[in-house]
C-alpha atoms as a PDB file:
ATOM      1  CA  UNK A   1       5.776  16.281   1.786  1.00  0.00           C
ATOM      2  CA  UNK A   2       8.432  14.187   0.488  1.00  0.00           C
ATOM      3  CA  UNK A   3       9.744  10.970   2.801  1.00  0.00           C
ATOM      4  CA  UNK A   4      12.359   9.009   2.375  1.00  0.00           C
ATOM      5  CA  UNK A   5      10.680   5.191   2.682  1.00  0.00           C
ATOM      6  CA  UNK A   6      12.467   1.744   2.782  1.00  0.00           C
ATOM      7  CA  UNK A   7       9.071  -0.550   1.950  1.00  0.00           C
ATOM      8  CA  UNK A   8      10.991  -1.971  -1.376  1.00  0.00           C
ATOM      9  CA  UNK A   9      14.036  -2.109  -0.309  1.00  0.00           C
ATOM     10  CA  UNK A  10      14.556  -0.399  -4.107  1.00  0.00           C
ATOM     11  CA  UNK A  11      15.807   3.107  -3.794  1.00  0.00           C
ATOM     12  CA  UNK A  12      13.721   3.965  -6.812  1.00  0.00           C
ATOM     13  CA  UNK A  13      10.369   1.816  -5.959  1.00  0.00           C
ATOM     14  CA  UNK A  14       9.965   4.053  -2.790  1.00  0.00           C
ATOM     15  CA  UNK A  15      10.846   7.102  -4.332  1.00  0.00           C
ATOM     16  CA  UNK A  16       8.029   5.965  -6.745  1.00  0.00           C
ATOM     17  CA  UNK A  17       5.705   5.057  -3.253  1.00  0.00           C
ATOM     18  CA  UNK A  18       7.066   8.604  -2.241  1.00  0.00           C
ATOM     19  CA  UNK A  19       6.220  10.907  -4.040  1.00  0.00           C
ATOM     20  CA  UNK A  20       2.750   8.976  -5.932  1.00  0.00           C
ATOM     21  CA  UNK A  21      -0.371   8.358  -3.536  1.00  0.00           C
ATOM     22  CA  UNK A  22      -1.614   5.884  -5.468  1.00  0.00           C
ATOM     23  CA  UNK A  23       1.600   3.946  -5.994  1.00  0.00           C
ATOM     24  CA  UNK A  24       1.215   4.021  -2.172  1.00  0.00           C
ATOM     25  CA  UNK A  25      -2.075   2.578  -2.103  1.00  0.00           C
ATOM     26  CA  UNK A  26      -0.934   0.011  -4.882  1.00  0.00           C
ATOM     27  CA  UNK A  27       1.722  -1.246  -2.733  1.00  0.00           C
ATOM     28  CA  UNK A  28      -0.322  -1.921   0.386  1.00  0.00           C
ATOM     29  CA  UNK A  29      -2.935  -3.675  -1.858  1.00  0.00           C
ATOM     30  CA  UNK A  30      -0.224  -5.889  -3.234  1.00  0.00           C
ATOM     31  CA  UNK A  31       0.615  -6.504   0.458  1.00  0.00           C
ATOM     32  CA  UNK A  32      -0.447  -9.929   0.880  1.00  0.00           C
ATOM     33  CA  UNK A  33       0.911 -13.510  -0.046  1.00  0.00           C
ATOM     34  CA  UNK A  34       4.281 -12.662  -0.638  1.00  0.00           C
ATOM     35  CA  UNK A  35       7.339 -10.402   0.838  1.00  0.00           C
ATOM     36  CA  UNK A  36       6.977  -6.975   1.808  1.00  0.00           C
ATOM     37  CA  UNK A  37       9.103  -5.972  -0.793  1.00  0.00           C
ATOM     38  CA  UNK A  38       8.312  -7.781  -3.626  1.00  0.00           C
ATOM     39  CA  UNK A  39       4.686  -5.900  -3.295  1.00  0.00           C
ATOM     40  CA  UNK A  40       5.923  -2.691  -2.702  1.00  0.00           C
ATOM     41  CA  UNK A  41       7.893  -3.045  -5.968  1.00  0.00           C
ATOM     42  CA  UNK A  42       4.902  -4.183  -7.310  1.00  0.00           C
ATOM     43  CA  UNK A  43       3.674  -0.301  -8.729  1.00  0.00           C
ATOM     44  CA  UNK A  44       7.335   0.579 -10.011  1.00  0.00           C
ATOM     45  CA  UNK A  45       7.306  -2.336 -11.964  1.00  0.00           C
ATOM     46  CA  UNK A  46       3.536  -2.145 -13.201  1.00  0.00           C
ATOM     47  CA  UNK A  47       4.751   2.427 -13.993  1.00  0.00           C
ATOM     48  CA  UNK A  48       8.077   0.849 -15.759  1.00  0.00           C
ATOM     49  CA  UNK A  49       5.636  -1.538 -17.999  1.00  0.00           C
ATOM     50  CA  UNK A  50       3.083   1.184 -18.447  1.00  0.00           C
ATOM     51  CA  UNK A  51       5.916   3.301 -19.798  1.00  0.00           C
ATOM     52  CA  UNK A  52       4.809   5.975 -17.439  1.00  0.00           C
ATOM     53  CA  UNK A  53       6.680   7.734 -14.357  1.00  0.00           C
ATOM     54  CA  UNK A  54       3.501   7.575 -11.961  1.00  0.00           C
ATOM     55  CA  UNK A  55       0.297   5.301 -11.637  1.00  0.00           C
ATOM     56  CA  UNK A  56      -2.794   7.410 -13.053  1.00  0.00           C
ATOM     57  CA  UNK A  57      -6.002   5.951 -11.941  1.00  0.00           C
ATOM     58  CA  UNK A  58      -8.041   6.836 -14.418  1.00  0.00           C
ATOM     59  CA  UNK A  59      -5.475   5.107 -17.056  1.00  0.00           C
ATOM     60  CA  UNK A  60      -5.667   2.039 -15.216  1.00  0.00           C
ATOM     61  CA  UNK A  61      -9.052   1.612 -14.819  1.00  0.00           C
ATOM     62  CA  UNK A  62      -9.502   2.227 -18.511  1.00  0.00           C
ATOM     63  CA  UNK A  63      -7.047   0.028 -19.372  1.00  0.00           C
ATOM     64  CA  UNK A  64      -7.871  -3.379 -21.204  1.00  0.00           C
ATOM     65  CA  UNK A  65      -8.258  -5.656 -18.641  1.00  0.00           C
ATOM     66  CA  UNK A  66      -6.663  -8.586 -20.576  1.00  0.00           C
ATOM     67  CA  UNK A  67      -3.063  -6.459 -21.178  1.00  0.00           C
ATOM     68  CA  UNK A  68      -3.137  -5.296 -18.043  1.00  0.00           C
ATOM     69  CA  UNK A  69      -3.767  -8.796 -16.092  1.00  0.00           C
ATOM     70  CA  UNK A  70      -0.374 -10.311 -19.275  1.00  0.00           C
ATOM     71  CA  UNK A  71       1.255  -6.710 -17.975  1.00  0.00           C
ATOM     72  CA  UNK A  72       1.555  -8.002 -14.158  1.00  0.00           C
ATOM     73  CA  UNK A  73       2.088 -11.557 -15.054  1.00  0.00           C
ATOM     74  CA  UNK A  74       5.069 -10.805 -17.315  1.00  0.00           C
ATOM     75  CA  UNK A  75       8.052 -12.098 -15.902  1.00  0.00           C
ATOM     76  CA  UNK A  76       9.090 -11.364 -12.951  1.00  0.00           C
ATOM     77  CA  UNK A  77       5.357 -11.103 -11.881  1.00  0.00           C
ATOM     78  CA  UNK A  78       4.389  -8.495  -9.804  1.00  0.00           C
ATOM     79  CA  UNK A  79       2.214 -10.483  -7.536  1.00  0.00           C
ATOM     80  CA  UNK A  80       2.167 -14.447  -7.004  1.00  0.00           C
ATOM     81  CA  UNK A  81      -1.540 -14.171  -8.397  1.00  0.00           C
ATOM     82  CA  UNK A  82      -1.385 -11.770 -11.489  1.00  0.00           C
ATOM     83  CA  UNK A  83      -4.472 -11.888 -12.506  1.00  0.00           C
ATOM     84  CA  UNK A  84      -6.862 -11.910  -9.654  1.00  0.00           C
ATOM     85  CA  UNK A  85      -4.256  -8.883  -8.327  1.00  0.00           C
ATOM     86  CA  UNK A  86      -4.582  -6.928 -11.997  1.00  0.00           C
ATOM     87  CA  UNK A  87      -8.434  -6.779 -11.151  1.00  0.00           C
ATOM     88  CA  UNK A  88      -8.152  -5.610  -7.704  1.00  0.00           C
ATOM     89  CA  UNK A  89      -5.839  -3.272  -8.659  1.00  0.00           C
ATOM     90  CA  UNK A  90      -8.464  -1.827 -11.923  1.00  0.00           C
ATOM     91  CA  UNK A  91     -11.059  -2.187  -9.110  1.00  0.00           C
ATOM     92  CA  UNK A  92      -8.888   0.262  -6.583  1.00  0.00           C
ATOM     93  CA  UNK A  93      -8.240   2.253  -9.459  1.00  0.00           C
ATOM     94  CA  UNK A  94     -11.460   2.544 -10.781  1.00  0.00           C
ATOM     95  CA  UNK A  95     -12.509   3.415  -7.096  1.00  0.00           C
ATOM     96  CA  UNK A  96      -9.882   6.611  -6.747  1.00  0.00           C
ATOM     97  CA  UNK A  97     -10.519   7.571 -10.188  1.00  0.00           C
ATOM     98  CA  UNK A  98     -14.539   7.866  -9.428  1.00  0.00           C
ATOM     99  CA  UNK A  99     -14.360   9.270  -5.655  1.00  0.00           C
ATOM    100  CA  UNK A 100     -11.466  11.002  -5.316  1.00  0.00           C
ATOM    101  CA  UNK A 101     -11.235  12.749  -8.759  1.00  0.00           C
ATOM    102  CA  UNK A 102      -7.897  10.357  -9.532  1.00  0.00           C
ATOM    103  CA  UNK A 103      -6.309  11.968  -6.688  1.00  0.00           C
ATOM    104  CA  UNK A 104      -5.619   9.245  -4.059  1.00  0.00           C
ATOM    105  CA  UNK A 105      -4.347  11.883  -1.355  1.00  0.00           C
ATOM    106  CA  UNK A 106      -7.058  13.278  -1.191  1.00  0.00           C
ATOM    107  CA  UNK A 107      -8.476  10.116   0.847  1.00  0.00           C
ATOM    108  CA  UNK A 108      -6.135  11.316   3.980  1.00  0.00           C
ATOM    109  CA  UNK A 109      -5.663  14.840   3.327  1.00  0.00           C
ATOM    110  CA  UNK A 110      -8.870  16.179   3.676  1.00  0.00           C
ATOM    111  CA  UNK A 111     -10.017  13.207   6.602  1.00  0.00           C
ATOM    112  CA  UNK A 112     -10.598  15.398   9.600  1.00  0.00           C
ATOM    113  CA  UNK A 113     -10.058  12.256  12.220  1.00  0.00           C
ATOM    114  CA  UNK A 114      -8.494   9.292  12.342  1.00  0.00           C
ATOM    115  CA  UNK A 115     -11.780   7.284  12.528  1.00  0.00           C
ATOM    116  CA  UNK A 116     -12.849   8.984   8.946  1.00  0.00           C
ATOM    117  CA  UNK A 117      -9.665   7.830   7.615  1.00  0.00           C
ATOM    118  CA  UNK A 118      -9.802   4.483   8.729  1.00  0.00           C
ATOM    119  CA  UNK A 119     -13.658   4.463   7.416  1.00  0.00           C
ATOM    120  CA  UNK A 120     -12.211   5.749   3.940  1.00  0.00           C
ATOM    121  CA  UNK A 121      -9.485   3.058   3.362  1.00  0.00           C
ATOM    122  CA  UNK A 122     -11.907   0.145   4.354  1.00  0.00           C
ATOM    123  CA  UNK A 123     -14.152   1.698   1.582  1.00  0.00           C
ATOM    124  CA  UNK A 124     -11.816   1.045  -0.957  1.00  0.00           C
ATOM    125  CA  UNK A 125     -12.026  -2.287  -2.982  1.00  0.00           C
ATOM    126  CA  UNK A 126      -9.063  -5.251  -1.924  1.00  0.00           C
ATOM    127  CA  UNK A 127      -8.872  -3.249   1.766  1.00  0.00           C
ATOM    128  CA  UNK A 128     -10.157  -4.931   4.978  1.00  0.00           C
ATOM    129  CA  UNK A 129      -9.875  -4.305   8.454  1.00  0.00           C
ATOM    130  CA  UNK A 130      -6.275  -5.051   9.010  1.00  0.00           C
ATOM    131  CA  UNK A 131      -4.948  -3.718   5.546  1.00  0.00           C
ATOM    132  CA  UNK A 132      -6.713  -0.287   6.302  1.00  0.00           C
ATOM    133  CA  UNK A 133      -5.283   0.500  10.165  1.00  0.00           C
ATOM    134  CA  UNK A 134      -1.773  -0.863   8.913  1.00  0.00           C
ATOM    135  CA  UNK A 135      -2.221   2.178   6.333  1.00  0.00           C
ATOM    136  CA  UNK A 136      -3.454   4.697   8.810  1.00  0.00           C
ATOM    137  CA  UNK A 137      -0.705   3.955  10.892  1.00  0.00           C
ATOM    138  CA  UNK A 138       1.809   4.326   7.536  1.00  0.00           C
ATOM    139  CA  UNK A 139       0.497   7.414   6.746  1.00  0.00           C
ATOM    140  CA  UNK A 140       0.257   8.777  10.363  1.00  0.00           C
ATOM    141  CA  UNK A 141       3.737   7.285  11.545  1.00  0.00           C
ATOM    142  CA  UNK A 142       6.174   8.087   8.204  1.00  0.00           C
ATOM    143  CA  UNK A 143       4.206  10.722   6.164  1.00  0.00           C
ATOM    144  CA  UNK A 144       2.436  12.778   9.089  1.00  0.00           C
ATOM    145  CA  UNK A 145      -0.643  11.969   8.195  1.00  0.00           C
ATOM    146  CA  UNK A 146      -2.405  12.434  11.960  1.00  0.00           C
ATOM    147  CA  UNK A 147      -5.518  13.439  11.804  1.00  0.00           C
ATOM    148  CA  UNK A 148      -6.926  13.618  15.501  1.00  0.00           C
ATOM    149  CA  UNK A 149      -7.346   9.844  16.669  1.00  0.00           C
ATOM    150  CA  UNK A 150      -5.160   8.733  13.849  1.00  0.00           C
ATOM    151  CA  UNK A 151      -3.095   6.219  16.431  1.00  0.00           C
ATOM    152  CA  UNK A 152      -6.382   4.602  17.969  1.00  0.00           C
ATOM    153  CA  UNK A 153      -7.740   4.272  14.383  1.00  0.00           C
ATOM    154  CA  UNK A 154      -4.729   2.124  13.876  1.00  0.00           C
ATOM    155  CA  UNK A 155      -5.244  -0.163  16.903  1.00  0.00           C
ATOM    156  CA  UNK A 156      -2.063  -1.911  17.938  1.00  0.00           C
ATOM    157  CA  UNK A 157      -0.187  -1.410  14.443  1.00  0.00           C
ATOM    158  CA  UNK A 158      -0.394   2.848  15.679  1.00  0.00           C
ATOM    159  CA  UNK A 159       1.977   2.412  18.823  1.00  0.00           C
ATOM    160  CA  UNK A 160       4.776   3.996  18.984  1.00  0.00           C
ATOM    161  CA  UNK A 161       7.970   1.676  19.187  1.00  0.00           C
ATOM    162  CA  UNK A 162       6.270  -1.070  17.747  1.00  0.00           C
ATOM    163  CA  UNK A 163       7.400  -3.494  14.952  1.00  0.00           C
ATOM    164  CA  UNK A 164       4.558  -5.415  13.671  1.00  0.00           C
ATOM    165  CA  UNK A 165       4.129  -4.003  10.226  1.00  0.00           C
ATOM    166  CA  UNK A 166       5.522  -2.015   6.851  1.00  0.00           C
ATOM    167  CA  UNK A 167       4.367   0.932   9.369  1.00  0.00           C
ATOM    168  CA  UNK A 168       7.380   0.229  11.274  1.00  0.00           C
ATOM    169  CA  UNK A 169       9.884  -0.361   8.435  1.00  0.00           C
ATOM    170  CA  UNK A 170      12.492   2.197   8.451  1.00  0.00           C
ATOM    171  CA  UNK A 171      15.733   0.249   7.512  1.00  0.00           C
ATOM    172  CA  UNK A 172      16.952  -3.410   7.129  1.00  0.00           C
ATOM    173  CA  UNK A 173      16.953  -4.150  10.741  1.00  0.00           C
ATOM    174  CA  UNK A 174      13.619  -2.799  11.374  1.00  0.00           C
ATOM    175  CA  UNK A 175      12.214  -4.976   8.395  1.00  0.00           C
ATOM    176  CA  UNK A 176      14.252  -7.961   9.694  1.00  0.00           C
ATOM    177  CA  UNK A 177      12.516  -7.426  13.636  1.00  0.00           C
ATOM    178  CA  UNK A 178       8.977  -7.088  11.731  1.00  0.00           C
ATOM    179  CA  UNK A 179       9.474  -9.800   9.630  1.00  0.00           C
ATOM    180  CA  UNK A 180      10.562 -11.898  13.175  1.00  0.00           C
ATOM    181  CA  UNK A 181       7.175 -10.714  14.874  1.00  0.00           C
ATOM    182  CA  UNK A 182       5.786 -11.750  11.736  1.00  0.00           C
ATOM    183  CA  UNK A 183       7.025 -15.374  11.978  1.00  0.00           C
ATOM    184  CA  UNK A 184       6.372 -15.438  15.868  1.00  0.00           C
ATOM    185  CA  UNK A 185       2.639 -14.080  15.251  1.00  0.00           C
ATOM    186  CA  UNK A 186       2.207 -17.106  12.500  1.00  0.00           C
ATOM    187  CA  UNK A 187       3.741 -19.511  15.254  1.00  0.00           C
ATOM    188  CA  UNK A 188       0.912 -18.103  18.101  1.00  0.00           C
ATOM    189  CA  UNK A 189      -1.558 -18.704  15.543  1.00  0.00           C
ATOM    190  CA  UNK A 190      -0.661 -22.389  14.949  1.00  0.00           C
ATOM    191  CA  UNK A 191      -0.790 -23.127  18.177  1.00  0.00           C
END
Protein backbone atom coordinates (compact mmCIF):
# COMPACT_ATOMS: atom_id res chain seq x y z
CA UNK A 1 0.00 0.00 0.00
CA UNK A 2 1.33 3.18 -1.12
CA UNK A 3 0.86 6.51 1.35
CA UNK A 4 1.45 9.69 0.71
CA UNK A 5 3.80 10.84 3.97
CA UNK A 6 5.04 14.39 4.95
CA UNK A 7 7.99 13.12 7.63
CA UNK A 8 10.76 15.04 5.31
CA UNK A 9 9.06 17.61 4.32
CA UNK A 10 10.94 16.43 0.76
CA UNK A 11 8.40 15.22 -1.71
CA UNK A 12 10.94 12.68 -2.85
CA UNK A 13 12.48 11.58 0.75
CA UNK A 14 8.91 10.28 1.67
CA UNK A 15 8.19 8.84 -1.47
CA UNK A 16 11.56 7.07 -0.73
CA UNK A 17 10.05 6.33 3.22
CA UNK A 18 6.91 5.28 1.09
CA UNK A 19 7.33 2.94 -0.81
CA UNK A 20 10.93 1.24 1.06
CA UNK A 21 10.36 -0.44 4.63
CA UNK A 22 13.59 -0.10 5.52
CA UNK A 23 14.06 3.51 4.47
CA UNK A 24 11.16 3.68 6.98
CA UNK A 25 12.90 2.07 9.68
CA UNK A 26 16.11 4.19 8.77
CA UNK A 27 14.30 7.30 9.29
CA UNK A 28 12.86 6.57 12.72
CA UNK A 29 16.37 5.37 13.80
CA UNK A 30 17.81 8.66 12.67
CA UNK A 31 15.00 10.18 14.79
CA UNK A 32 16.86 11.57 17.56
CA UNK A 33 19.11 14.74 18.22
CA UNK A 34 18.07 16.71 15.49
CA UNK A 35 14.74 17.83 13.42
CA UNK A 36 12.24 15.53 12.30
CA UNK A 37 13.06 16.19 8.96
CA UNK A 38 16.50 16.34 8.68
CA UNK A 39 16.35 12.42 9.87
CA UNK A 40 13.76 11.43 7.75
CA UNK A 41 15.89 12.73 4.85
CA UNK A 42 18.48 10.98 6.34
CA UNK A 43 17.86 7.41 4.01
CA UNK A 44 17.25 9.49 0.67
CA UNK A 45 20.37 11.04 1.12
CA UNK A 46 22.40 7.87 2.38
CA UNK A 47 20.16 5.82 -1.34
CA UNK A 48 21.36 9.13 -3.41
CA UNK A 49 25.16 8.46 -2.07
CA UNK A 50 24.83 4.73 -2.42
CA UNK A 51 23.85 5.39 -6.02
CA UNK A 52 20.90 3.18 -5.45
CA UNK A 53 16.96 3.92 -5.60
CA UNK A 54 16.16 1.90 -2.26
CA UNK A 55 18.14 0.91 1.01
CA UNK A 56 19.05 -2.97 0.71
CA UNK A 57 19.97 -4.37 4.00
CA UNK A 58 22.05 -6.81 3.14
CA UNK A 59 24.26 -4.11 1.05
CA UNK A 60 24.55 -2.09 4.00
CA UNK A 61 25.52 -4.36 6.38
CA UNK A 62 28.20 -5.58 4.04
CA UNK A 63 29.31 -2.43 3.35
CA UNK A 64 32.84 -1.17 4.60
CA UNK A 65 32.20 0.31 7.65
CA UNK A 66 34.81 3.11 7.21
CA UNK A 67 33.01 4.46 3.63
CA UNK A 68 29.95 4.09 4.93
CA UNK A 69 30.52 6.06 8.43
CA UNK A 70 32.78 9.19 5.42
CA UNK A 71 29.31 8.35 3.29
CA UNK A 72 26.94 9.90 6.18
CA UNK A 73 29.40 12.42 7.31
CA UNK A 74 29.84 13.93 3.83
CA UNK A 75 28.51 17.22 3.74
CA UNK A 76 25.49 17.95 4.55
CA UNK A 77 25.67 15.06 7.15
CA UNK A 78 22.93 12.96 7.51
CA UNK A 79 22.91 12.84 11.23
CA UNK A 80 24.66 15.37 13.79
CA UNK A 81 26.75 12.17 14.87
CA UNK A 82 27.81 10.37 11.56
CA UNK A 83 29.62 7.94 12.74
CA UNK A 84 28.15 6.50 15.84
CA UNK A 85 24.66 6.77 13.50
CA UNK A 86 26.56 4.81 10.35
CA UNK A 87 27.02 1.87 12.95
CA UNK A 88 23.60 1.81 14.24
CA UNK A 89 22.36 1.99 11.06
CA UNK A 90 24.94 -1.36 9.73
CA UNK A 91 23.74 -2.75 13.11
CA UNK A 92 19.77 -2.29 12.07
CA UNK A 93 20.73 -3.43 8.84
CA UNK A 94 22.60 -6.25 9.68
CA UNK A 95 19.58 -7.12 12.04
CA UNK A 96 16.76 -7.06 8.99
CA UNK A 97 19.12 -8.61 6.71
CA UNK A 98 19.61 -11.78 9.27
CA UNK A 99 15.85 -12.02 10.69
CA UNK A 100 13.75 -10.85 8.31
CA UNK A 101 15.41 -12.22 5.10
CA UNK A 102 16.28 -8.26 4.08
CA UNK A 103 12.70 -7.68 4.03
CA UNK A 104 11.91 -5.09 6.76
CA UNK A 105 7.97 -5.42 6.23
CA UNK A 106 7.93 -8.35 7.08
CA UNK A 107 8.49 -7.18 10.88
CA UNK A 108 4.67 -5.72 10.81
CA UNK A 109 3.12 -7.66 8.18
CA UNK A 110 3.11 -10.91 9.45
CA UNK A 111 2.80 -9.54 13.54
CA UNK A 112 -0.55 -10.96 14.48
CA UNK A 113 -1.06 -8.22 17.52
CA UNK A 114 -0.03 -5.15 18.37
CA UNK A 115 1.93 -6.38 21.45
CA UNK A 116 4.14 -8.74 18.92
CA UNK A 117 4.82 -5.75 16.96
CA UNK A 118 5.80 -3.61 19.58
CA UNK A 119 8.03 -6.73 20.96
CA UNK A 120 9.60 -6.89 17.31
CA UNK A 121 10.67 -3.18 16.92
CA UNK A 122 12.23 -3.08 20.51
CA UNK A 123 14.24 -6.14 19.21
CA UNK A 124 15.86 -4.28 16.71
CA UNK A 125 19.31 -2.62 17.45
CA UNK A 126 19.18 1.66 18.08
CA UNK A 127 15.15 1.04 19.11
CA UNK A 128 13.95 1.53 22.74
CA UNK A 129 10.81 1.82 24.35
CA UNK A 130 9.67 5.12 23.08
CA UNK A 131 11.24 4.84 19.48
CA UNK A 132 9.33 1.43 19.02
CA UNK A 133 5.45 2.55 20.13
CA UNK A 134 6.08 5.93 18.15
CA UNK A 135 6.58 3.33 15.14
CA UNK A 136 3.66 1.13 15.94
CA UNK A 137 1.59 3.98 16.08
CA UNK A 138 3.23 5.23 12.41
CA UNK A 139 2.57 2.18 10.94
CA UNK A 140 -0.92 1.62 12.52
CA UNK A 141 -2.11 5.38 12.12
CA UNK A 142 -0.69 6.31 8.26
CA UNK A 143 0.08 2.87 6.65
CA UNK A 144 -2.77 0.61 8.29
CA UNK A 145 -0.68 -1.36 9.93
CA UNK A 146 -3.32 -2.50 12.96
CA UNK A 147 -2.78 -5.54 14.05
CA UNK A 148 -5.33 -6.24 17.00
CA UNK A 149 -4.06 -4.04 20.06
CA UNK A 150 -1.94 -2.04 17.73
CA UNK A 151 -3.23 1.47 19.54
CA UNK A 152 -2.53 0.17 23.23
CA UNK A 153 0.87 -1.14 21.99
CA UNK A 154 1.50 2.45 21.18
CA UNK A 155 0.53 3.89 24.60
CA UNK A 156 -0.31 7.56 24.41
CA UNK A 157 1.57 8.22 20.94
CA UNK A 158 -1.65 5.55 19.44
CA UNK A 159 -4.60 8.06 20.27
CA UNK A 160 -6.45 9.24 17.91
CA UNK A 161 -6.34 13.17 17.53
CA UNK A 162 -3.20 13.40 19.14
CA UNK A 163 -0.05 15.42 18.15
CA UNK A 164 2.88 14.27 20.03
CA UNK A 165 4.93 12.60 17.39
CA UNK A 166 6.06 11.97 13.43
CA UNK A 167 2.85 9.57 13.98
CA UNK A 168 0.81 12.57 13.84
CA UNK A 169 2.57 14.49 11.02
CA UNK A 170 0.36 14.88 8.14
CA UNK A 171 1.15 18.46 6.83
CA UNK A 172 3.06 21.65 7.95
CA UNK A 173 0.64 22.59 10.57
CA UNK A 174 0.44 19.27 12.08
CA UNK A 175 4.39 19.17 12.26
CA UNK A 176 4.36 22.78 13.57
CA UNK A 177 1.53 21.63 16.66
CA UNK A 178 3.93 18.46 17.30
CA UNK A 179 6.89 20.26 17.25
CA UNK A 180 4.92 22.88 19.97
CA UNK A 181 4.00 19.77 22.25
CA UNK A 182 7.45 18.94 21.69
CA UNK A 183 8.84 22.20 23.16
CA UNK A 184 6.04 22.25 25.94
CA UNK A 185 6.94 18.46 26.91
CA UNK A 186 10.86 19.66 27.16
CA UNK A 187 9.54 22.71 29.32
CA UNK A 188 7.43 20.04 31.86
CA UNK A 189 10.52 18.18 32.03
CA UNK A 190 12.71 21.11 33.21
CA UNK A 191 10.63 21.90 35.67
Amino acid sequence: MMVDLYLSGDPDADELLARDPFALLVGMLLDQQIPMEWAFTGPATIAARMGVDRLDPAAIADHDAEKFSALLAEKPAVHRFPASMAGRVQALAAHVAANWDGDASRIWNDAPTGAELLARLKALPGYGEQKARIMVALLGKRFDVCPDGWREAAGPYGEEGSTRSIADVVDADSLAQVRAFKREAKRRAKG
